[in-house]
PDB file of N, CA and C in Angstrom:
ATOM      1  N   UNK A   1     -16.397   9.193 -26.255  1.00  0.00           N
ATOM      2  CA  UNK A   1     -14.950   9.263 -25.962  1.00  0.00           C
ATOM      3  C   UNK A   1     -14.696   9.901 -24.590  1.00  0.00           C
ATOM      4  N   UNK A   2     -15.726  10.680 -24.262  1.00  0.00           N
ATOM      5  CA  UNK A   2     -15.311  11.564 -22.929  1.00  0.00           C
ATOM      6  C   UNK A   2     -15.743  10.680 -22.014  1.00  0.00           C
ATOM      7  N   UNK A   3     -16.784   9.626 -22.115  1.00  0.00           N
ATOM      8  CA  UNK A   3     -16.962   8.453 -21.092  1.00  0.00           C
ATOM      9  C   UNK A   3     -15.484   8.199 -20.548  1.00  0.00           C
ATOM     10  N   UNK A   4     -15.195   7.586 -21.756  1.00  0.00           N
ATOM     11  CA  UNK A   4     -14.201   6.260 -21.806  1.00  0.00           C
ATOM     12  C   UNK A   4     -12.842   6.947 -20.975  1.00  0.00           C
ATOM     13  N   UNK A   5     -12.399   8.424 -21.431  1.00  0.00           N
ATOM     14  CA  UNK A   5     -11.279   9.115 -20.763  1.00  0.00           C
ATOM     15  C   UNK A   5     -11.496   9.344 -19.190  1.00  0.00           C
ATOM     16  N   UNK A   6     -12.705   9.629 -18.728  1.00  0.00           N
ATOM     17  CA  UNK A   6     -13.339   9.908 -17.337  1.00  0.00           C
ATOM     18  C   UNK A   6     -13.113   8.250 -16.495  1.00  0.00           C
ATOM     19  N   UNK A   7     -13.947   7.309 -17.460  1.00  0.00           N
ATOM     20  CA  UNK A   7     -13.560   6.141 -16.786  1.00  0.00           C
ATOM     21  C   UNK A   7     -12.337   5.560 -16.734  1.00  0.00           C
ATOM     22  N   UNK A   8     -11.376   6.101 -17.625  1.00  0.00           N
ATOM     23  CA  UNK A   8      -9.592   5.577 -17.705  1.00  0.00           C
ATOM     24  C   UNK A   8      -8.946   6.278 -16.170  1.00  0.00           C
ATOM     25  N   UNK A   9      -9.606   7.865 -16.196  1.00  0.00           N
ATOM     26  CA  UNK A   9      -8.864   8.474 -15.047  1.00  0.00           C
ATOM     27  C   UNK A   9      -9.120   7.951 -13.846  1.00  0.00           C
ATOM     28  N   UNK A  10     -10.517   7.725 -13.689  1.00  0.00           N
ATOM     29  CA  UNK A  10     -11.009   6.888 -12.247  1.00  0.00           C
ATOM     30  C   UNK A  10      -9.961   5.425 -12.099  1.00  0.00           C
ATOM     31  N   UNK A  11     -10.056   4.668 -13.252  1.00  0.00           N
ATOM     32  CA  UNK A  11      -9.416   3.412 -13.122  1.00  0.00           C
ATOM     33  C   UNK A  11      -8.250   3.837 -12.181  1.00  0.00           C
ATOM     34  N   UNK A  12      -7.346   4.614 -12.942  1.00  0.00           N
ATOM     35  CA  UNK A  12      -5.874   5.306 -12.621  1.00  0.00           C
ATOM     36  C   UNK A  12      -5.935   5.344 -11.434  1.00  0.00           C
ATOM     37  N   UNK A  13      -7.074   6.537 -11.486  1.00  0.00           N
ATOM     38  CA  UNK A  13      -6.742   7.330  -9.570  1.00  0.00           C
ATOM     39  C   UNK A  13      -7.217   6.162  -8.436  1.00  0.00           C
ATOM     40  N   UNK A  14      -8.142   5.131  -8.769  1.00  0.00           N
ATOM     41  CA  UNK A  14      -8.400   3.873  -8.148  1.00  0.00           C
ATOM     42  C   UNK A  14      -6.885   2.924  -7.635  1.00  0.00           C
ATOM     43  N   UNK A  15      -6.373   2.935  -9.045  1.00  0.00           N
ATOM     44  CA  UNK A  15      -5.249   1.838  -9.029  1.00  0.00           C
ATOM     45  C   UNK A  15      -4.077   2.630  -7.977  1.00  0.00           C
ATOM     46  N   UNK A  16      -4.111   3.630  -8.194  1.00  0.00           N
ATOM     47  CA  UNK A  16      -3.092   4.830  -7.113  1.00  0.00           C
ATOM     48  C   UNK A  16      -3.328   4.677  -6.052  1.00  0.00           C
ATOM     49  N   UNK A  17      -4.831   4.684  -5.583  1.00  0.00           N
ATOM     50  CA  UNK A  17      -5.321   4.716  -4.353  1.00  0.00           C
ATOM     51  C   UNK A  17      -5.104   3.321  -3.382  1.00  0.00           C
ATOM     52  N   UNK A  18      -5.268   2.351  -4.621  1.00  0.00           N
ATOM     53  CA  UNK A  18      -5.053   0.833  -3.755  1.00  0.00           C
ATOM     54  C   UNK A  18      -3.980   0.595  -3.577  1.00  0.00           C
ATOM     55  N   UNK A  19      -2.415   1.122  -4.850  1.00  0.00           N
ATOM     56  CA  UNK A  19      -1.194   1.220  -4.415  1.00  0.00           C
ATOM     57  C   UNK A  19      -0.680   1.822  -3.179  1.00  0.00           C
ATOM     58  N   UNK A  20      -1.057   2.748  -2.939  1.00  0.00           N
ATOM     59  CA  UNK A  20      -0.713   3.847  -2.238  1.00  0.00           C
ATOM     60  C   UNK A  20      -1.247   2.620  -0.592  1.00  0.00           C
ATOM     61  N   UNK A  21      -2.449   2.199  -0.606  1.00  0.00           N
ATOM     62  CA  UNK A  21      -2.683   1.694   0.703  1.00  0.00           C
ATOM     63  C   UNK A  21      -1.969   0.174   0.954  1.00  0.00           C
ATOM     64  N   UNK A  22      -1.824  -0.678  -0.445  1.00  0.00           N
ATOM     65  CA  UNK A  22      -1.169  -1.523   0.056  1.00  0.00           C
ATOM     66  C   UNK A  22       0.241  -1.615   0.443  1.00  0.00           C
ATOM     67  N   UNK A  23       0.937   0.025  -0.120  1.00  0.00           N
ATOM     68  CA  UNK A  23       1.898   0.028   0.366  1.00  0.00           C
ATOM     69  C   UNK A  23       2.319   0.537   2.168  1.00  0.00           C
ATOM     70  N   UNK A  24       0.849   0.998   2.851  1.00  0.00           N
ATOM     71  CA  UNK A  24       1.150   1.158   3.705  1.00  0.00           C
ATOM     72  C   UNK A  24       0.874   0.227   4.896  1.00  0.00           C
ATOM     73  N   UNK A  25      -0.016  -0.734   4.248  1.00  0.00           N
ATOM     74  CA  UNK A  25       0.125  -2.506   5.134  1.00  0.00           C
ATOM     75  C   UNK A  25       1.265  -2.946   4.797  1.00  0.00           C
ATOM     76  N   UNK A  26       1.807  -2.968   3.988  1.00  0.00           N
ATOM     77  CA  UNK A  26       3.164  -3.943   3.851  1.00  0.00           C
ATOM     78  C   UNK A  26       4.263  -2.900   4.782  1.00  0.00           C
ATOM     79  N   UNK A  27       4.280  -1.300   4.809  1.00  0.00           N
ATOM     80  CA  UNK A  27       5.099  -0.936   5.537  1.00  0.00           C
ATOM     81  C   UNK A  27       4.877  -1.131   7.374  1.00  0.00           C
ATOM     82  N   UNK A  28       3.267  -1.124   7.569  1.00  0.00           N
ATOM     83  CA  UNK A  28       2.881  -1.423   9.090  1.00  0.00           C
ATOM     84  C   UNK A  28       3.506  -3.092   9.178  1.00  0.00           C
ATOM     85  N   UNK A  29       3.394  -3.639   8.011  1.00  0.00           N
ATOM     86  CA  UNK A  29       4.047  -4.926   8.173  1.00  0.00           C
ATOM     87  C   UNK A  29       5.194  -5.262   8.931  1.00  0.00           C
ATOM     88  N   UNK A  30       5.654  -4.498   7.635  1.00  0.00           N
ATOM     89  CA  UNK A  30       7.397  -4.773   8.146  1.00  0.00           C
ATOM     90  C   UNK A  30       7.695  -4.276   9.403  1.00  0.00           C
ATOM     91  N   UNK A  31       7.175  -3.204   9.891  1.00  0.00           N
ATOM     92  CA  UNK A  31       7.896  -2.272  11.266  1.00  0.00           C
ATOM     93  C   UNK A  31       7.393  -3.478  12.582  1.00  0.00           C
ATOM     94  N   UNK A  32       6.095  -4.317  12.261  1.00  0.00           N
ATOM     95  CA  UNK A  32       6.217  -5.082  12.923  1.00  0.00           C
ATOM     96  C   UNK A  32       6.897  -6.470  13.271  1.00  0.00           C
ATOM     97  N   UNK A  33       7.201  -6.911  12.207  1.00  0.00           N
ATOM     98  CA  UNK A  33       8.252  -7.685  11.590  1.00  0.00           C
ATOM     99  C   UNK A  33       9.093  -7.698  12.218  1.00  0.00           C
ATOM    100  N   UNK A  34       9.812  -6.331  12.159  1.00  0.00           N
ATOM    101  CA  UNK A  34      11.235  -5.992  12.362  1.00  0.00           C
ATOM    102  C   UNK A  34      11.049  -5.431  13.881  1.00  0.00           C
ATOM    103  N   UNK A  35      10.298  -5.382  14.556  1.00  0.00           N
ATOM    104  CA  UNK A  35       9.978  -4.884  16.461  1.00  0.00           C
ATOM    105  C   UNK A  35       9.878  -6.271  16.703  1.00  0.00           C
ATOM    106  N   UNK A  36       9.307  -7.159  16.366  1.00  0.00           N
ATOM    107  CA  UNK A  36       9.337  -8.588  17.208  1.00  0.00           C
ATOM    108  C   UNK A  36      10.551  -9.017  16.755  1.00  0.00           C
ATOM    109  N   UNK A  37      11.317  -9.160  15.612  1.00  0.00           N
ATOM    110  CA  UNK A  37      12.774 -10.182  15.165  1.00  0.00           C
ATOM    111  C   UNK A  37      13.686  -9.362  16.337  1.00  0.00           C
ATOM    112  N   UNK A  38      13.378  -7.699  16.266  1.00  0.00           N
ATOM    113  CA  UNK A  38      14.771  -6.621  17.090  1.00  0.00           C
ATOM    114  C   UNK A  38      14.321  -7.598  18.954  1.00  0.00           C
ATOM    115  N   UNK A  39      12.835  -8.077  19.762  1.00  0.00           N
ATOM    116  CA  UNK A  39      13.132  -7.765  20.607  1.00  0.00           C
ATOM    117  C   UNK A  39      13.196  -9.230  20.865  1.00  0.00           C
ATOM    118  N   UNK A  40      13.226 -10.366  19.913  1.00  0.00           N
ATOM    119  CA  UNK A  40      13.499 -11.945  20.108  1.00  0.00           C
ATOM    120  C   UNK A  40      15.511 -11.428  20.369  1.00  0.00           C
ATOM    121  N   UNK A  41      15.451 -10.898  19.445  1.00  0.00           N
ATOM    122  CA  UNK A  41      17.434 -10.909  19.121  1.00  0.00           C
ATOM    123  C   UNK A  41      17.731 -10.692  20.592  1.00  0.00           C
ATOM    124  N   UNK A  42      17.241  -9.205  20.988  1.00  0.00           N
ATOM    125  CA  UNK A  42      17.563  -8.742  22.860  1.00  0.00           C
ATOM    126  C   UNK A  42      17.332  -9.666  23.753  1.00  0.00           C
ATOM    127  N   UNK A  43      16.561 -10.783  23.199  1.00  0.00           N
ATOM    128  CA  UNK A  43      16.124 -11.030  24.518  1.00  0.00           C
ATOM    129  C   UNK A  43      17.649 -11.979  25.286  1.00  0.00           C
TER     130      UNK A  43
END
């Protein structure tokens, strides 16, 4: 049982860890996104 709880927490802190980074490509995303649409609009 203490396997199975050790391997549940890793899963967790795994699944956190990949959340946590894909949320910060989708935010480098967007800021680029939104710097090329802001300097097409200026131009």
């Amino acid at each position: 049982m203490k396997g199975v709880s050790l391997f549940s927490m890793n899963v967790a802190r795994y699944e956190m860890t990949m959340y946590v980074e894909i949320r910060k490509l989708l935010s480098v995303y967007h800021q680029q996104f939104y710097l090329k649409s802001a300097a097409i609009g200026f131009r």
